[in-house]
Protein backbone atom coordinates (compact mmCIF):
# COMPACT_ATOMS: atom_id res chain seq x y z
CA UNK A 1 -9.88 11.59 -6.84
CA UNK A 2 -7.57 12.68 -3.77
CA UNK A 3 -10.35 15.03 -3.00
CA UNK A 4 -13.12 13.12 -2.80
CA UNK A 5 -10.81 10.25 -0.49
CA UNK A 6 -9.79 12.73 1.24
CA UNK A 7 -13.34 13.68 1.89
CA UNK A 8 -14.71 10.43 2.61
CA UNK A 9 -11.68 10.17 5.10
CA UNK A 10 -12.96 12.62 7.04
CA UNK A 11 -16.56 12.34 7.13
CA UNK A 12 -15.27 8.94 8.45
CA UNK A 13 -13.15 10.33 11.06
CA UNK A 14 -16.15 12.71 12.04
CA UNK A 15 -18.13 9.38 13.05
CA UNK A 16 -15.03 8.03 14.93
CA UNK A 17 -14.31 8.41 18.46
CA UNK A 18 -12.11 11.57 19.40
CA UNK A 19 -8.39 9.34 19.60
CA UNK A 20 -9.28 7.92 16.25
CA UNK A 21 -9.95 11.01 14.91
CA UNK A 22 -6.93 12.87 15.83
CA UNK A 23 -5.34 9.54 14.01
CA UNK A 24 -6.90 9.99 10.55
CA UNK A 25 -6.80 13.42 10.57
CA UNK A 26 -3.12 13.36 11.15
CA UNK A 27 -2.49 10.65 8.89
CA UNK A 28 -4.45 12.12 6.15
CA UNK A 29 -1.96 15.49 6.73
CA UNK A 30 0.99 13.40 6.40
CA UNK A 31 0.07 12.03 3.01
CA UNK A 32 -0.70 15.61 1.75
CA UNK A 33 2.99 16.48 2.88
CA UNK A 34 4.48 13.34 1.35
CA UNK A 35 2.54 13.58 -1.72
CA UNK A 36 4.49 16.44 -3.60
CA UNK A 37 3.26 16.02 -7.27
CA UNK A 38 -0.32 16.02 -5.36
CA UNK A 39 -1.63 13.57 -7.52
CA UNK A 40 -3.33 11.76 -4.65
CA UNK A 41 -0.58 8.70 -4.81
CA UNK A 42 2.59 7.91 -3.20
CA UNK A 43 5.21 6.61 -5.66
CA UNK A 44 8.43 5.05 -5.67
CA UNK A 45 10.44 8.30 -5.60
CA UNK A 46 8.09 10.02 -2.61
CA UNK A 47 8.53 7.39 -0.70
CA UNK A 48 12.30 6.77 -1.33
CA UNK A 49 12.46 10.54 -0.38
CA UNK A 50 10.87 9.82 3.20
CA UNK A 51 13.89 7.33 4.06
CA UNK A 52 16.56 10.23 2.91
C-alpha cells in the first residue's frame, strides 16, 4: 500500500510545478524517516517520538 501512495505521490509531483515538487518530494522523504515499522502509517508512538 505505501508503495503504490508513494507512487501515485510522485507521478503527482512530476505534473506539479518545480516549488511544489521539491514540497512533495520532501514531504514524502520525511514520512519514510518517521515511519520506522514502514508499514506505510504514522501511529501514536512515531509520532510521540517526533516531539522527543
Amino acid at each position: 500500500m505505501k508503495q503504490i501512495v508513494g507512487t501515485i505521490a510522485f507521478a503527482l509531483a512530476a505534473c506539479a510545478p518545480h516549488p511544489l515538487k521539491r514540497q512533495m518530494v520532501g514531504l514524502l522523504e520525511k514520512f519514510d524517516r518517521w515511519d520506522y515499522n514502514g508499514d506505510g502509517y504514522l501511529s501514536h508512538t512515531e509520532l510521540n517520538k517526533l516531539q522527543s
